[in-house]
Protein backbone atom coordinates (compact mmCIF):
# COMPACT_ATOMS: atom_id res chain seq x y z
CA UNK A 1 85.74 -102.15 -118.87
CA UNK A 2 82.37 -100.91 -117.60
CA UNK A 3 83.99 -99.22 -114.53
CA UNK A 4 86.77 -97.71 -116.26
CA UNK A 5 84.36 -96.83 -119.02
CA UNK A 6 82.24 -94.34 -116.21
CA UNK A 7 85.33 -93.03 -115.06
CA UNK A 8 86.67 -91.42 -118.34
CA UNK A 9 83.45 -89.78 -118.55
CA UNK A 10 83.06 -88.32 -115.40
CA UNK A 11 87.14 -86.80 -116.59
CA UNK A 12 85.55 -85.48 -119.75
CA UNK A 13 88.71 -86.06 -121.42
CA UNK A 14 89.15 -84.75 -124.71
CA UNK A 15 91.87 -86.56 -126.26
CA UNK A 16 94.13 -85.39 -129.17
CA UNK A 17 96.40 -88.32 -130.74
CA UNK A 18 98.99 -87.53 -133.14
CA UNK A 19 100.07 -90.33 -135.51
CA UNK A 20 96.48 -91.27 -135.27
CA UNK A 21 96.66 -93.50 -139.19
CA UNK A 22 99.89 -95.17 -138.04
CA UNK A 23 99.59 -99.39 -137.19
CA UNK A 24 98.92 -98.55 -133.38
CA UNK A 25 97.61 -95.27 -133.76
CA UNK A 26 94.48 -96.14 -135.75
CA UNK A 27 93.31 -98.84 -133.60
CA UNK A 28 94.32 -96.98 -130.31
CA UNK A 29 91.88 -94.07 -131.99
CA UNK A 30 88.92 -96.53 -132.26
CA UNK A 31 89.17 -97.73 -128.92
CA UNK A 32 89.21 -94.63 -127.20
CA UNK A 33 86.47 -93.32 -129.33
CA UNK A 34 84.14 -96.68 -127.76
CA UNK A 35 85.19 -94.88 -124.35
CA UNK A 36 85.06 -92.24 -124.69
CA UNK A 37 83.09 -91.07 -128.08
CA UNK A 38 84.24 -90.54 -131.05
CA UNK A 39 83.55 -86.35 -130.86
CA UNK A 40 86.30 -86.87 -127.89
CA UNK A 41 88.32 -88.23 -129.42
CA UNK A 42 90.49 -85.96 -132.44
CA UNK A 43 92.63 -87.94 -134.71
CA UNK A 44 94.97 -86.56 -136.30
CA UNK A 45 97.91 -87.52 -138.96
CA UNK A 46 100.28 -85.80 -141.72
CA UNK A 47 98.14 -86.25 -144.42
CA UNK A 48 94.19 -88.46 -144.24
CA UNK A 49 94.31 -92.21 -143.91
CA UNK A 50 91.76 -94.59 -145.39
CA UNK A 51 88.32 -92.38 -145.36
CA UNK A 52 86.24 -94.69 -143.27
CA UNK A 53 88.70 -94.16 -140.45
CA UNK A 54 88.86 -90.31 -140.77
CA UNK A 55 85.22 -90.05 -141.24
CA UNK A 56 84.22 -91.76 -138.03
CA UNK A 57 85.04 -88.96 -135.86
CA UNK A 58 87.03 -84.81 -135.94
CA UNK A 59 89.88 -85.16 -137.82
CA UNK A 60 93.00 -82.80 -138.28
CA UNK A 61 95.68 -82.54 -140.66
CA UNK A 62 98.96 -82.24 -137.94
CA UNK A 63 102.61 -81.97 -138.73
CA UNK A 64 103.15 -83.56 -135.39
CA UNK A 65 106.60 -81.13 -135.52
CA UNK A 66 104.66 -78.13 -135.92
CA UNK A 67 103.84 -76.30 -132.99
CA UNK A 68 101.64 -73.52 -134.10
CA UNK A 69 99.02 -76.25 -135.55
CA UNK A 70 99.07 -78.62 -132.53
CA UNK A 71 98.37 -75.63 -129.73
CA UNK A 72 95.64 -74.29 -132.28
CA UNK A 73 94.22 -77.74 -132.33
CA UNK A 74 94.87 -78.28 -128.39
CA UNK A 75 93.02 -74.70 -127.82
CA UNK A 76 90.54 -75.21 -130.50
CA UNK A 77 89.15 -78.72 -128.92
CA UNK A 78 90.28 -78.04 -125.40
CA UNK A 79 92.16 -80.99 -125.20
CA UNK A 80 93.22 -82.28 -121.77
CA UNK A 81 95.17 -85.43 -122.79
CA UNK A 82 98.17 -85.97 -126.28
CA UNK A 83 99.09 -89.56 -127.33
CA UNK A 84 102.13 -88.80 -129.22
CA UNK A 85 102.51 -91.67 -131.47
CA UNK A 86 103.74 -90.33 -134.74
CA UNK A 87 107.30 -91.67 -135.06
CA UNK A 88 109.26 -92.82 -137.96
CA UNK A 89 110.32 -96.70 -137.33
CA UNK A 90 113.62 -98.59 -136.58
CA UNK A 91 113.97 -99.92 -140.19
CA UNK A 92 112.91 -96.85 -142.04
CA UNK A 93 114.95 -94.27 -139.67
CA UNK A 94 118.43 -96.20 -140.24
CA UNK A 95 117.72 -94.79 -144.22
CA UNK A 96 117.02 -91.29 -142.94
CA UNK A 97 119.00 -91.00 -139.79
CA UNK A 98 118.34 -86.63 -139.47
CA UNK A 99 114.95 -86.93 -140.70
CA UNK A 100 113.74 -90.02 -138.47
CA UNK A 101 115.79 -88.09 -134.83
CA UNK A 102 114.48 -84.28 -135.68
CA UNK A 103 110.76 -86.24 -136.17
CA UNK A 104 110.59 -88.49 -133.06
CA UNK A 105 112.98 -86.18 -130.75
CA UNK A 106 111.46 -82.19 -131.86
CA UNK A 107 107.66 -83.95 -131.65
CA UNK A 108 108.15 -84.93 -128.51
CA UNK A 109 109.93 -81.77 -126.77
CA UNK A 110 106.96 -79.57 -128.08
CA UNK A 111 104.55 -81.34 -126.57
CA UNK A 112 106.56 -82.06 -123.39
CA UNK A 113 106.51 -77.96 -123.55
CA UNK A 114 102.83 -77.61 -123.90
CA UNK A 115 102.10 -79.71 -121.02
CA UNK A 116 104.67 -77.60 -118.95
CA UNK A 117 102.99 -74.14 -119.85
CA UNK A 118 99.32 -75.97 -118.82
CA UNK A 119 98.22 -75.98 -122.32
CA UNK A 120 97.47 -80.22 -121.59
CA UNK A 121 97.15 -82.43 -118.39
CA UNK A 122 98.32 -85.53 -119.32
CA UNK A 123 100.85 -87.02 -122.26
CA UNK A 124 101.36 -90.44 -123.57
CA UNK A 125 104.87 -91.30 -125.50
CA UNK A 126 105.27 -94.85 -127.10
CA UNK A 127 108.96 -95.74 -126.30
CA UNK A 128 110.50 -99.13 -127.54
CA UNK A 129 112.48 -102.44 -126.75
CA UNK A 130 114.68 -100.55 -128.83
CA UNK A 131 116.65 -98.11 -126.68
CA UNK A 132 118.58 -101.60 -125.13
CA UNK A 133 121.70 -102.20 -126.86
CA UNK A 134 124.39 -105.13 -127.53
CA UNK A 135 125.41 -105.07 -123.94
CA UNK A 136 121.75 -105.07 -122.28
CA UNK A 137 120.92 -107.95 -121.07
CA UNK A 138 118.48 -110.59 -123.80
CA UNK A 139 117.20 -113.00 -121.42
CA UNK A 140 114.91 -111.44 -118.46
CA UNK A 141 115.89 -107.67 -119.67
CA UNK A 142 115.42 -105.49 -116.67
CA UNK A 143 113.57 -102.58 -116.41
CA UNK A 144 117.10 -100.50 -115.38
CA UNK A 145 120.01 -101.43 -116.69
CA UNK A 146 123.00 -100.87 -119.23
CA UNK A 147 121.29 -99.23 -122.64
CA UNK A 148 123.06 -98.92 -125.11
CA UNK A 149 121.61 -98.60 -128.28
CA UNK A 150 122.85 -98.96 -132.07
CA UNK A 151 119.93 -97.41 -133.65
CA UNK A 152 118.76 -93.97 -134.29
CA UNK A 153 115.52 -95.32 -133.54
CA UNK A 154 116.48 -96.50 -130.26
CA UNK A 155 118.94 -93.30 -129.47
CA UNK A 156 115.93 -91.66 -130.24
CA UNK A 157 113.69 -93.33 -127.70
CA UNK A 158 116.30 -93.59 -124.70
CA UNK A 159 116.97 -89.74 -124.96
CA UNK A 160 113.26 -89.25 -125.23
CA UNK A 161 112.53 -91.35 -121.99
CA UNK A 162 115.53 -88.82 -120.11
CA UNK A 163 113.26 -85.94 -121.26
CA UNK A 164 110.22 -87.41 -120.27
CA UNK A 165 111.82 -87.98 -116.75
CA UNK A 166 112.97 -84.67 -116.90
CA UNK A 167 109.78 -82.87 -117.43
CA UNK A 168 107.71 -85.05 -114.46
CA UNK A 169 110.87 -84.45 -112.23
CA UNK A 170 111.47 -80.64 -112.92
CA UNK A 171 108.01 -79.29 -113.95
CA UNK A 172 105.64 -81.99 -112.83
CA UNK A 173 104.34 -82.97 -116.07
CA UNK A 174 102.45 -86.23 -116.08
CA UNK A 175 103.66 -88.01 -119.18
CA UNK A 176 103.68 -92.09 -119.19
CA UNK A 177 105.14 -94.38 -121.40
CA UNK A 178 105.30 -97.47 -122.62
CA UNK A 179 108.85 -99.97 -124.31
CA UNK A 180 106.62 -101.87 -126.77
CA UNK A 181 107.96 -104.74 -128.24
CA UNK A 182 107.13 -105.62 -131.59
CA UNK A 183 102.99 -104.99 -132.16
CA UNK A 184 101.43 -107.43 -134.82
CA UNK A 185 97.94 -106.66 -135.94
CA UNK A 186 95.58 -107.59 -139.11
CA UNK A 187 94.04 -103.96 -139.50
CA UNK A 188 97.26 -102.20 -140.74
CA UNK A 189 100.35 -103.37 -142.62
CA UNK A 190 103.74 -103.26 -141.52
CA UNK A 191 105.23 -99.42 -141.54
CA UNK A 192 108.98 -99.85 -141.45
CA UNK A 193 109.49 -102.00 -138.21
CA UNK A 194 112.45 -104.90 -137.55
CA UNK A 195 109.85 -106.40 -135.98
CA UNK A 196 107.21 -105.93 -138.92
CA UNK A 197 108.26 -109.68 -140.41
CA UNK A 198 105.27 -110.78 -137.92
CA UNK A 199 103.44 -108.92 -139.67
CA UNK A 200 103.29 -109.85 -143.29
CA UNK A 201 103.83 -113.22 -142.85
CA UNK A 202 100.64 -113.81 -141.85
CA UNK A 203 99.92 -111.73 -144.78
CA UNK A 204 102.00 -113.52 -147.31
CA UNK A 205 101.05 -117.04 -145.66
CA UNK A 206 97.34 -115.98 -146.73
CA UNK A 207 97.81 -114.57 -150.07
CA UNK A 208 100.63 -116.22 -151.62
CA UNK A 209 101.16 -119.48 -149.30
CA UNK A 210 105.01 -118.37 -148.96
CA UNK A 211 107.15 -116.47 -147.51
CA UNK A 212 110.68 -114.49 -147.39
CA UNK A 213 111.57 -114.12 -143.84
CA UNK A 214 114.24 -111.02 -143.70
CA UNK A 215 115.73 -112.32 -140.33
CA UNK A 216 117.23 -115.87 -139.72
CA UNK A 217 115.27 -118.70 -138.17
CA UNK A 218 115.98 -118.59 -134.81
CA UNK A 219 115.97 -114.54 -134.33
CA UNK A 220 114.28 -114.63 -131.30
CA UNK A 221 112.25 -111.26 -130.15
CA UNK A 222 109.85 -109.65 -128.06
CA UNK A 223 106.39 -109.61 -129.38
CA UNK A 224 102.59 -109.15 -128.38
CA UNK A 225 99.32 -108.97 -130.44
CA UNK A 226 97.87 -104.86 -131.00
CA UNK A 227 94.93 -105.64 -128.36
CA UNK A 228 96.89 -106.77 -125.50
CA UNK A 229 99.27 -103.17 -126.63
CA UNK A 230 96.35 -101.09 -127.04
CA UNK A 231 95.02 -102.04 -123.25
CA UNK A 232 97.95 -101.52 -121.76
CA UNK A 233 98.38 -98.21 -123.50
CA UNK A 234 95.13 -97.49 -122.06
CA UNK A 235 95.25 -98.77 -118.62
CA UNK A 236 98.66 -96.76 -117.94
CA UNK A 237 96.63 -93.80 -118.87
CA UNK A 238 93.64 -95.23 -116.34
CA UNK A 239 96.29 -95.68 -113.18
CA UNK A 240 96.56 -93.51 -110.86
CA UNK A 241 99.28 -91.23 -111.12
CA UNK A 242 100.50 -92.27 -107.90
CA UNK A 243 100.73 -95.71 -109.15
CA UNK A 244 102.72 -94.87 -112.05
CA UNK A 245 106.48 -95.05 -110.16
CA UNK A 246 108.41 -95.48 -113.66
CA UNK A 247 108.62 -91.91 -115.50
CA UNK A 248 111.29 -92.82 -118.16
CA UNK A 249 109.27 -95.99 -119.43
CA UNK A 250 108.08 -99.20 -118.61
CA UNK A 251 108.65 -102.39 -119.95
CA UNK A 252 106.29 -104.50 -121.59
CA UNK A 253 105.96 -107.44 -122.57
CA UNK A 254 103.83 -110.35 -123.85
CA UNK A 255 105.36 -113.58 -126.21
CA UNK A 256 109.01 -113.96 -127.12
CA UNK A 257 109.17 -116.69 -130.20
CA UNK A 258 111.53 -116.86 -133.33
CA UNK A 259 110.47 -116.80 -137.12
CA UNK A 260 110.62 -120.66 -137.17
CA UNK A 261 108.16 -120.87 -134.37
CA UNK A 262 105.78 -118.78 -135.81
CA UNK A 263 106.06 -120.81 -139.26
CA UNK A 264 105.33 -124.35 -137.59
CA UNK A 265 102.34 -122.20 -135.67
CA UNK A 266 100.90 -121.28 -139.26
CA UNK A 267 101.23 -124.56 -141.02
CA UNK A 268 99.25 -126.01 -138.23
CA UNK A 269 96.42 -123.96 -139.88
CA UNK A 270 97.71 -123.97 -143.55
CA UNK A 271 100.33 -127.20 -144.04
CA UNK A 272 101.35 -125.60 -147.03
CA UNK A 273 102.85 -122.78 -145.92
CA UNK A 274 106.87 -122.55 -146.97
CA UNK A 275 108.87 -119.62 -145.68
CA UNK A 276 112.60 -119.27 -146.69
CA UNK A 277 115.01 -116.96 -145.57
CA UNK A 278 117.53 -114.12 -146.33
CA UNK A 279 118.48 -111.95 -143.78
CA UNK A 280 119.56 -107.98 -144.56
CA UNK A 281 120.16 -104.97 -142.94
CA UNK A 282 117.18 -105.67 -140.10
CA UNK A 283 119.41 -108.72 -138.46
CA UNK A 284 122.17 -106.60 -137.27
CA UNK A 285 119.14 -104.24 -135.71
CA UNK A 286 117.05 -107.72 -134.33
CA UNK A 287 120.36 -109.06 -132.89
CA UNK A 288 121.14 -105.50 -130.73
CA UNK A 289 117.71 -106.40 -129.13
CA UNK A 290 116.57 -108.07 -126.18
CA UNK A 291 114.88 -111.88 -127.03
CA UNK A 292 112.77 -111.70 -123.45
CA UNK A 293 111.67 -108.72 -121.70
CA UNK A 294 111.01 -108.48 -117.87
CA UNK A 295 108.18 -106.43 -117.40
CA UNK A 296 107.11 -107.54 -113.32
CA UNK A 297 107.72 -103.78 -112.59
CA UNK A 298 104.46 -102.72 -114.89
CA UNK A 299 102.76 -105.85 -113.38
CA UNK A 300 103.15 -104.32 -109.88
CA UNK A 301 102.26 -100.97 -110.00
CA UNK A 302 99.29 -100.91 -111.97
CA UNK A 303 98.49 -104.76 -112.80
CA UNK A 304 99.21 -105.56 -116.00
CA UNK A 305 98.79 -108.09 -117.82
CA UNK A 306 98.45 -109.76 -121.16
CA UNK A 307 95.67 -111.84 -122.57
CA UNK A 308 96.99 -113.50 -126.27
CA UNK A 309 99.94 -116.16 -127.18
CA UNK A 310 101.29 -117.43 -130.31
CA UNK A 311 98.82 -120.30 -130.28
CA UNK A 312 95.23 -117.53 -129.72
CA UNK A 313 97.05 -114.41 -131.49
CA UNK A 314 97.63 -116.93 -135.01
CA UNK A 315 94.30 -117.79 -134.50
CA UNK A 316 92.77 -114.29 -134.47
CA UNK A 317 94.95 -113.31 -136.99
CA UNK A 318 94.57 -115.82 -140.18
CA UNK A 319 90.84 -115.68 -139.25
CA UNK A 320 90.66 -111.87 -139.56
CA UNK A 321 92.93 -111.26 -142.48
CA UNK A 322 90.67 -114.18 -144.22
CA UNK A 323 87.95 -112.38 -143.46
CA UNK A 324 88.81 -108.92 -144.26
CA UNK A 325 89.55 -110.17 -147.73
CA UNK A 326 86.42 -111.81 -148.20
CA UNK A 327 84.73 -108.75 -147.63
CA UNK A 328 86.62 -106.26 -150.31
């Protein structure tokens, strides 16, 4: 990273990221702050996250839907680049359908705006395996094809990557984006994610030995471990911007494995470990979803690839959540 490292500071970026105490968000704000310091790097969120975090570098209070704030902030800091990453989740937007579409779609157009008037250079927008539908493709999903999603979540998303388009095609705006598939780190607990079962069953598995799985055995789905996410996130942002040939979003992809696979994964490190099952509302969103994700066209334009499986990411996670909770 050495190379990349004495690139972003001959930029001089000053970085503004919105959604900055969310699962991704936070660690996305500490790795950019190793690159590129941490008074480069402003955090922001709706209200302040755990105090270590906020402390460690600026900090803003950001209704990531209110434009006044963010182009005070923007001008205040002269920021050059926004990681838009506030968002309200699959599960947790099916409850609050206007809320979750006037949050992920209004955040987005305003800073889409700010980057047309020159207020910012360049934008990053999380989109998700989420905008494919019941008739996309779930083996190999291409990066084009039919999308039709059942979410408002994923509606969300797949209009958002049209507007993305929109703004690089019409104004020039440089604004790159990622489908994540479901993230799974030890830092932050799950915030309201179909895929977020991935999550707290490590959790569970460590505290309680059990664990009630809300999607059947053999869901299978798209996953990858926050560190192989968070260097992807930034080496889109590294590329060139000739490199970058996909302005709607790319895919992205890592593991595919079902809950039962990650169980028999776990019990080879704690025999244990039980998990039953009892699927709700979250199946109907897991089965619109795509079980393996093609992602060769972000592997050709600007070489990505990931590092963890299910084998090295259960590893790293039991070992970290153990010894987080050793330390409190």
């Amino acid at each position: 990273m050495q190379q990349s490292e004495n690139i972003y500071l001959q930029m001089a970026e000053t970085i503004l990221i919105l959604g900055a105490c969310g699962q991704i968000g936070t660690e996305l704000t500490q790795s950019l702050r190793l690159i590129h310091g941490n008074e480069n790097v402003i955090a922001s969120d709706i209200r302040y996250g755990e105090d270590s975090f906020v402390k460690e570098g600026p900090f803003e209070i950001i209704d990531a839907t209110d434009r006044d704030t963010i182009l005070a902030v923007i001008k205040k800091y002269e920021i050059t680049q926004v990681y838009l990453m506030a968002a309200m989740l699959s599960a947790t937007a099916e409850k609050y359908p206007q809320k979750a579409w006037e949050l992920n779609m209004n955040s987005l157009l305003i800073i889409l705006e700010l980057a047309r008037e020159k207020h910012i250079q360049t934008i990053y927008w999380p989109s998700s395996i989420a905008v494919f539908g019941p008739a996309s493709p779930k083996i190999n999903t291409p990066q084009d094809t039919i999308m039709n999603p059942t979410t408002v979540y994923g509606m969300s998303k797949l209009a958002g990557e049209h507007w993305c388009n929109y703004y690089h095609e019409k104004f020039g705006v440089d604004v790159r984006s990622l489908r994540y598939p479901g993230i799974i780190s030890w830092k932050t607990k799950p915030g309201g994610g179909t895929t977020d079962y991935a999550v707290d069953i490590y959790f569970k598995a460590i505290e309680d030995g059990k664990y009630e799985c809300f999607l059947g055995k053999d869901t299978q789905l798209p996953m990858m471990y926050m560190k192989d996410a968070i260097d992807a996130t930034i080496q889109i942002m590294e590329a060139n911007p000739s490199d970058i040939k996909v302005r709607t979003s790319y895919n992205l992809a890592a593991i595919s494995f079902t809950p039962e696979q990650i169980t028999s994964e776990i019990k080879k490190h704690i025999s244990e470990f039980e998990i039953t099952y009892a699927p709700d509302f979250r199946q109907d969103i897991a089965n619109s979803w795509p079980q393996i994700i093609d992602d060769s066209k972000a592997r050709t334009d600007w070489n990505w690839s990931h590092e963890f499986d299910l084998e090295s990411m259960t590893k790293e996670m039991l070992k970290n959540i153990q010894s987080s909770m050793m330390s409190m």
